[in-house]
C-alpha atoms as a PDB file:
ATOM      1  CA  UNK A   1       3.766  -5.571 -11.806  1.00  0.00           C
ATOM      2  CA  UNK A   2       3.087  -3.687  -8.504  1.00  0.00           C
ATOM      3  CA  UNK A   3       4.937  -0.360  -8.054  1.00  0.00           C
ATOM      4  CA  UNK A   4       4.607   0.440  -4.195  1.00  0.00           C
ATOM      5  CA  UNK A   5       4.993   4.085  -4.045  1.00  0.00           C
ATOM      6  CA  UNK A   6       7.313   5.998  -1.157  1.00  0.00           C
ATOM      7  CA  UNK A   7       5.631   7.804   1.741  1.00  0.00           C
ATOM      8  CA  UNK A   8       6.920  10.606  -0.316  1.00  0.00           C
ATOM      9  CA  UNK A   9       5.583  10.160  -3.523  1.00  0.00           C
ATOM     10  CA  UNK A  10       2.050   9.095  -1.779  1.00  0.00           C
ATOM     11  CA  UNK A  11       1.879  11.756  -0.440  1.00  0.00           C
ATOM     12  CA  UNK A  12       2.379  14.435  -3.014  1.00  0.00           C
ATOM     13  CA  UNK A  13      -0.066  11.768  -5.280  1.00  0.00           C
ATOM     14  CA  UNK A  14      -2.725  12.550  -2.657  1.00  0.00           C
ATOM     15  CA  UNK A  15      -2.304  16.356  -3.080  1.00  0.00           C
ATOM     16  CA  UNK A  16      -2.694  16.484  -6.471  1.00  0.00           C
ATOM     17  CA  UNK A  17      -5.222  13.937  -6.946  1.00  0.00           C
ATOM     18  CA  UNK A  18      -7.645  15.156  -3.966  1.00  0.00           C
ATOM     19  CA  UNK A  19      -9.868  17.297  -6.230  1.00  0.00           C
ATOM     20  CA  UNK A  20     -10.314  14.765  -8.793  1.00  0.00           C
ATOM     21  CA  UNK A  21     -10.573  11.624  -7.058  1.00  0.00           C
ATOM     22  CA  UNK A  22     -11.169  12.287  -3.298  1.00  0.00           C
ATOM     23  CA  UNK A  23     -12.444   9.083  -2.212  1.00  0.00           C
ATOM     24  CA  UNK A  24      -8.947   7.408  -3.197  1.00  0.00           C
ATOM     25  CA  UNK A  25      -5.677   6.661  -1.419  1.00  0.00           C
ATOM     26  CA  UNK A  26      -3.862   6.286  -3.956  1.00  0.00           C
ATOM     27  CA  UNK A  27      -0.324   3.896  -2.691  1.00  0.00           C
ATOM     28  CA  UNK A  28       0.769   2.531  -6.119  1.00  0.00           C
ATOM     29  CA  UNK A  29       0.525   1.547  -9.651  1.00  0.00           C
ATOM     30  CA  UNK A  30       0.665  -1.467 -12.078  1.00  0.00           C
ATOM     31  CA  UNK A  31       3.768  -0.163 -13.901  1.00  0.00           C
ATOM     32  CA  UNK A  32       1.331   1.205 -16.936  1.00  0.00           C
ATOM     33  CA  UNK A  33      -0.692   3.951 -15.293  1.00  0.00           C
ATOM     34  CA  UNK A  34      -3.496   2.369 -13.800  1.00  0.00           C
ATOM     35  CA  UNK A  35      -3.469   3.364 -10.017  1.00  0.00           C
ATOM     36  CA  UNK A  36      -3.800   1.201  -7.032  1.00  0.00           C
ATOM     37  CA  UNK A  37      -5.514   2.579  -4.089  1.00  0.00           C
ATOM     38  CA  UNK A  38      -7.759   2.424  -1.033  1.00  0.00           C
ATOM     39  CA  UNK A  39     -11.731   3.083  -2.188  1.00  0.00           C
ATOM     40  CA  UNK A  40     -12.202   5.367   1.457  1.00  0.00           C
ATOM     41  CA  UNK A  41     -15.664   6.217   0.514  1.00  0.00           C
ATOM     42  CA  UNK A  42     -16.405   2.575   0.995  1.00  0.00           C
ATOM     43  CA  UNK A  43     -16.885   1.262   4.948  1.00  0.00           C
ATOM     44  CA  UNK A  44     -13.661   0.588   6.521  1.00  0.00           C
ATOM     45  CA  UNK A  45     -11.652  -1.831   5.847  1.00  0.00           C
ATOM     46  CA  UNK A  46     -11.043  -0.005   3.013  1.00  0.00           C
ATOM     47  CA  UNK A  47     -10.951  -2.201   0.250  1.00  0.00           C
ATOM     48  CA  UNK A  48      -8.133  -1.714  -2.403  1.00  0.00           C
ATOM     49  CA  UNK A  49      -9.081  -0.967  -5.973  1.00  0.00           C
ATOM     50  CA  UNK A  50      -7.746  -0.195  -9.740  1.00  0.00           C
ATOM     51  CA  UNK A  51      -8.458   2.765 -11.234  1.00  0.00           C
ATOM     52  CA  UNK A  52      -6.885   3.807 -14.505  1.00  0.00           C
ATOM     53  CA  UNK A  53      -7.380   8.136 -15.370  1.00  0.00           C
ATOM     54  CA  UNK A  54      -9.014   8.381 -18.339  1.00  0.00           C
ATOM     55  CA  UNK A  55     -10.754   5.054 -18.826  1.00  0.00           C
ATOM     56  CA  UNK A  56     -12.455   3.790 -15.567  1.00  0.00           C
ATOM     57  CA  UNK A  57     -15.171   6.183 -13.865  1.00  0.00           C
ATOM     58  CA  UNK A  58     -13.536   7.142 -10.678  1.00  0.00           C
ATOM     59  CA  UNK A  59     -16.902   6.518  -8.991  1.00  0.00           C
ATOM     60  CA  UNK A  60     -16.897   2.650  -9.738  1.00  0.00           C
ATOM     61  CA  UNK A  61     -13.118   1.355 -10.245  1.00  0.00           C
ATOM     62  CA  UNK A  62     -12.443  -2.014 -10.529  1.00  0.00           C
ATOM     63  CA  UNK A  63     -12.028  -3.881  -7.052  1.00  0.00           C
ATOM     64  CA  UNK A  64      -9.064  -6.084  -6.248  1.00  0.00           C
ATOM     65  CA  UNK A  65      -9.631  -7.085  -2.802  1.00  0.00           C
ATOM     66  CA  UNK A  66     -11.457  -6.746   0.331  1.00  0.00           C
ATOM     67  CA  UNK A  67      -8.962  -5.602   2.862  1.00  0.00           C
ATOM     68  CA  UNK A  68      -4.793  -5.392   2.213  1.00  0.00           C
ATOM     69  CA  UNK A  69      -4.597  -8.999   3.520  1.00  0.00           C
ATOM     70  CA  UNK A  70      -6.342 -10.277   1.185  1.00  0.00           C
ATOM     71  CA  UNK A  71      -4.516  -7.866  -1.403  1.00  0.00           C
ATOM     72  CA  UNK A  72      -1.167  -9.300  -0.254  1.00  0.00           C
ATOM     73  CA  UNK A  73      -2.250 -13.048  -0.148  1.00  0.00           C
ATOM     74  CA  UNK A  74      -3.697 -12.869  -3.336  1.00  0.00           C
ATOM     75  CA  UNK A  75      -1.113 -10.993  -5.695  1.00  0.00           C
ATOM     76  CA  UNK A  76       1.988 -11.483  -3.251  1.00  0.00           C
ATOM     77  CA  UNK A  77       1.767 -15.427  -2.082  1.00  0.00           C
ATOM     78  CA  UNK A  78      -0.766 -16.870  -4.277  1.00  0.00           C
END
């Protein structure tokens, strides 16, 4: 499941999460608290990655694609 979060709600997650995790861009979640986000301390495209609070290490979550095409094709039309 894919839980695509309102510019709203991104944005408020971005406050509160820009201390602990500044290098993501964090635009939704999985539906069981893992968060999906942009890795921006990698070189543009960002790529989109998983992290989940408490288990991954914020400085290597897991990656789920190179670029949000590739996010789409893979998860959305695969």
């Amino acid at each position: 499941m894919l839980r695509v979060d309102s510019i709203e709600h991104i944005a408020q997650t971005k406050a509160a999460l820009s201390e602990v995790f500044p290098t993501l861009f964090v635009f939704g979640t999985d539906g069981g608290g893992r968060l999906i986000a942009y890795d921006m301390e990698a070189p543009k495209p960002w790529p989109i990655v998983l992290h989940w609070p408490g288990v991954t290490d914020h400085e290597d979550p897991t990656a789920l694609a190179a670029t949000m095409s590739e996010f789409i094709q893979k998860y959305f039309e695969g």
